[in-house]
Protein backbone atom coordinates (compact mmCIF):
# COMPACT_ATOMS: atom_id res chain seq x y z
CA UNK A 1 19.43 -18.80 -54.51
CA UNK A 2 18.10 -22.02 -56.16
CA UNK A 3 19.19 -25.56 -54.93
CA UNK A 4 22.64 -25.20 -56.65
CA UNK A 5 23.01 -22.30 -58.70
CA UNK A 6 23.28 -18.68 -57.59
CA UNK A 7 21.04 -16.60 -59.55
CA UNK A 8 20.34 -12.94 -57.60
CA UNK A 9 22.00 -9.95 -59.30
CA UNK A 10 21.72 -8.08 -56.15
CA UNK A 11 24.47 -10.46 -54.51
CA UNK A 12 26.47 -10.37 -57.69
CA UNK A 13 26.22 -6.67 -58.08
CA UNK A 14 27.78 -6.81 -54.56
CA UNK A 15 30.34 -9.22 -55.92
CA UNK A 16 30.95 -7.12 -58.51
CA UNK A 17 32.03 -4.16 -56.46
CA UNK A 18 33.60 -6.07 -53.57
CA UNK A 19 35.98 -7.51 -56.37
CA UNK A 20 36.61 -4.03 -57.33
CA UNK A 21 37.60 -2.77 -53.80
CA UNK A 22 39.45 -6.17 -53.70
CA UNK A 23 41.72 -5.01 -56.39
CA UNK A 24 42.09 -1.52 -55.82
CA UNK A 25 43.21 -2.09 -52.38
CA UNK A 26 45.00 -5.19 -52.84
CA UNK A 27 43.43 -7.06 -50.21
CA UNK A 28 42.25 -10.84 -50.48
CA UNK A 29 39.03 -12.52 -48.93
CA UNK A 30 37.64 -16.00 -48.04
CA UNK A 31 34.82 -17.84 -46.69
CA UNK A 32 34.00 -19.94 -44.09
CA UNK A 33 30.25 -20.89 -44.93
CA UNK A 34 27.77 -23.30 -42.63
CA UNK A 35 24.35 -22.97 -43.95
CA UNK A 36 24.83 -20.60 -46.82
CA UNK A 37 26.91 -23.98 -48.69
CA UNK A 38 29.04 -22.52 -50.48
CA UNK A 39 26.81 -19.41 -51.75
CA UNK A 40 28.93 -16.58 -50.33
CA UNK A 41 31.77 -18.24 -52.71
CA UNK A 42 29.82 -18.80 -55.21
CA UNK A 43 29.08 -15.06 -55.87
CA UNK A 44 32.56 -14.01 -55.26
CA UNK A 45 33.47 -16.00 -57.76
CA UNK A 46 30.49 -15.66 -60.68
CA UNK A 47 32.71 -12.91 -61.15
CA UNK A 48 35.48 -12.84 -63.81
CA UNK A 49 38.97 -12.19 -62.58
CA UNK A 50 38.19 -13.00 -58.87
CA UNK A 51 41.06 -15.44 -58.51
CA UNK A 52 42.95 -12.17 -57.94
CA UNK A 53 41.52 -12.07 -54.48
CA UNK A 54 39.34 -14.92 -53.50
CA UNK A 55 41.67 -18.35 -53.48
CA UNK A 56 40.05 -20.53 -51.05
CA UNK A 57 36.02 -20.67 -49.30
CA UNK A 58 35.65 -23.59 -46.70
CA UNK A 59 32.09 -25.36 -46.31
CA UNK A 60 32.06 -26.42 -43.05
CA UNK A 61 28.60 -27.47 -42.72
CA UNK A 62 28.97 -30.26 -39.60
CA UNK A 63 30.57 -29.47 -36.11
CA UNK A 64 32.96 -31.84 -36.86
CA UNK A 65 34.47 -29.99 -40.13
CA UNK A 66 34.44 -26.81 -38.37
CA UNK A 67 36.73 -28.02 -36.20
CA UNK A 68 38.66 -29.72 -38.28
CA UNK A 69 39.62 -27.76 -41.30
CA UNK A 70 39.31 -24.15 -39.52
CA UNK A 71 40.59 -24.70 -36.17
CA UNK A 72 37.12 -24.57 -33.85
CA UNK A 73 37.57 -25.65 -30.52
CA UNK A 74 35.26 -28.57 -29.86
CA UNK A 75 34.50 -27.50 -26.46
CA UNK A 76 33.75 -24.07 -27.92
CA UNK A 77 31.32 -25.81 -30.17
CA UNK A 78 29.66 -27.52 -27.33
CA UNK A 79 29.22 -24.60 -25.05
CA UNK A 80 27.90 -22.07 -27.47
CA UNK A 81 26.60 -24.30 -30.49
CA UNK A 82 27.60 -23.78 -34.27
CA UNK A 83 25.36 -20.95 -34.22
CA UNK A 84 26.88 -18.44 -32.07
CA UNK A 85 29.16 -15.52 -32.35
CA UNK A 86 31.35 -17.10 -30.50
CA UNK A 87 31.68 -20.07 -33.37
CA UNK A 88 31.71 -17.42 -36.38
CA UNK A 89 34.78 -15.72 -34.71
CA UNK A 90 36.46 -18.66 -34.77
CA UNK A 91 35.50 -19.71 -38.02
CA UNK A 92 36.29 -16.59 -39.80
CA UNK A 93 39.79 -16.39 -37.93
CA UNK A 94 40.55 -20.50 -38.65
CA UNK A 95 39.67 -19.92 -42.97
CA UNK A 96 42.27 -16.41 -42.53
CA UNK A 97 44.78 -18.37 -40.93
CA UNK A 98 44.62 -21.45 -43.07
CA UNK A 99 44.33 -19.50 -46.47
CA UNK A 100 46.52 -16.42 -45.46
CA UNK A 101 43.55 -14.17 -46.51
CA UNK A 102 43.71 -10.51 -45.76
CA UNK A 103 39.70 -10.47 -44.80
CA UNK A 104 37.39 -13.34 -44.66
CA UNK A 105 33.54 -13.91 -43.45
CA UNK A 106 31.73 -16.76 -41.94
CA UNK A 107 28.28 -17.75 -41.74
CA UNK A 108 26.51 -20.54 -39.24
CA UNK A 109 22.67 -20.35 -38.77
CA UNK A 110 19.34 -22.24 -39.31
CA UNK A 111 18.18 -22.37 -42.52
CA UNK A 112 14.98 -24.47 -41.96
CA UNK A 113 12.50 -25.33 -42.24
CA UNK A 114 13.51 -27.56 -39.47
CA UNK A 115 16.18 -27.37 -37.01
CA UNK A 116 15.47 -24.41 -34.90
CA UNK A 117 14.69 -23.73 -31.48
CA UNK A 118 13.01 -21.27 -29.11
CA UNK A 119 16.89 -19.82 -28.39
CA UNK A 120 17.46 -19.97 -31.58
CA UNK A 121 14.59 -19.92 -34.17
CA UNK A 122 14.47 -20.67 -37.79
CA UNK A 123 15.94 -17.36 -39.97
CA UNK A 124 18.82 -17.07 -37.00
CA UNK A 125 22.04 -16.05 -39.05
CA UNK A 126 25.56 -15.72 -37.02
CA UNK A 127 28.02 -13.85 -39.36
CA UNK A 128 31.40 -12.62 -38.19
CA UNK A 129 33.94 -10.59 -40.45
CA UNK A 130 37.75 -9.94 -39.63
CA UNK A 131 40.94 -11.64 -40.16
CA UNK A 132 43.24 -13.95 -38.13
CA UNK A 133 43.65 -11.23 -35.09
CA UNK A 134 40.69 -9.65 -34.91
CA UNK A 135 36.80 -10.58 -35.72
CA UNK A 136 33.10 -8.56 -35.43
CA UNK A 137 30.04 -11.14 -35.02
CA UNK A 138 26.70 -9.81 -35.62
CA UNK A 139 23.52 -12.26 -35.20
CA UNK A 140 20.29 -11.42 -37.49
CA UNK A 141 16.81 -12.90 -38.14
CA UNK A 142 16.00 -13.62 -41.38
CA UNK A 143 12.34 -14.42 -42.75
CA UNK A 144 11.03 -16.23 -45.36
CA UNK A 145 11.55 -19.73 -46.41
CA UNK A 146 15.14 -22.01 -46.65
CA UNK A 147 15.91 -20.27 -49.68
CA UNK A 148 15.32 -16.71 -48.52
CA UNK A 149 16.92 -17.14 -45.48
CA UNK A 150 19.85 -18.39 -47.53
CA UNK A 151 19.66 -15.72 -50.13
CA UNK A 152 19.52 -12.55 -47.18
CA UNK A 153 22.49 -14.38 -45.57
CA UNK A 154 24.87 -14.50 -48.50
CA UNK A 155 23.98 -10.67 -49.40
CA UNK A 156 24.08 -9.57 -45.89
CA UNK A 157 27.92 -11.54 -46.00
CA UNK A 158 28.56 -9.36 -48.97
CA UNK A 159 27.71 -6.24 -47.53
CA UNK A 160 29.82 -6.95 -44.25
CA UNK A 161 32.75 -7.71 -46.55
CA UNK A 162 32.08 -5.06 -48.95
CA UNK A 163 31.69 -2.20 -45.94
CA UNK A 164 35.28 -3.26 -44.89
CA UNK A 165 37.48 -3.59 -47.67
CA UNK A 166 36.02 0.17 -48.41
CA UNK A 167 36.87 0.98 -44.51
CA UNK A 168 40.01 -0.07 -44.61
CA UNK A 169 39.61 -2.34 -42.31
CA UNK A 170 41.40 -5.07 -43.87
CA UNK A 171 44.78 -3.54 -44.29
């Protein structure tokens, strides 16, 4: 993923096919995205006809619009940090409730090159899938530079989102 254009066919061939499952089980999906900016929607919606089931991502990339626009208890985001399963839960259930999507992701980590810590080192990715009831958070470490670590978050997003429209899991 380049500064602001999304360019791997790997994410949109995952696009591709989550739009696909979208439609042929008629659910819809959004984002809530922290350090991805926007890239998980951005694929989604490379994609012709994916206003049939993606309306509405969120970029929530400070605490403050986390808890604003989806709903993140500031205390939570105090206690556990924006990068924590804890946060992604919320996030992911806040962008379902506010757009009335069937299934949604969310992403929080650290990009870098700077920002991380020894709890949480650069190429630490929180991603959560679900809906407004129920949520699945799932923490991985990423290599490579900003952009990498960007790139493996929005296809690992994909993937999550991909895995359970074709579960089921979102109906």
């Amino acid at each position: 993923m380049s500064d602001n254009t999304f360019e791997h066919s790997d994410a949109l061939s995952l696009a591709r096919e989550l739009g696909e499952r979208c439609r042929e089980h008629g659910v819809s999906v959004t984002t809530a995205e922290s350090c991805t900016g926007g890239g998980v929607a951005s694929a989604i919606t490379a994609i012709a006809g994916s206003s049939a089931y993606f309306e509405t991502g969120y970029v929530t990339y400070s605490n403050a619009a986390k808890a604003r626009l989806l709903g993140v208890p500031q205390p939570l985001l105090e206690q556990m940090g924006a990068v924590s399963g804890e946060v992604v839960e919320a996030m992911v259930a806040g962008a379902c409730i506010d757009s009335g999507a069937d299934l949604g992701v969310a992403v929080s980590g650290v990009a870098g090159p700077d920002g991380g810590s020894d709890e949480k080192p650069v190429g630490t990715v929180w991603l959560a899938w679900g809906d407004a009831r129920c949520q699945q958070a799932q923490c991985f470490h990423f290599s490579g530079d900003r952009g990498s670590v960007r790139e493996q978050s929005v296809r690992m997003a994909l993937r999550g989102l991909l895995e359970r429209v074709a579960d089921g899991a979102a109906r």
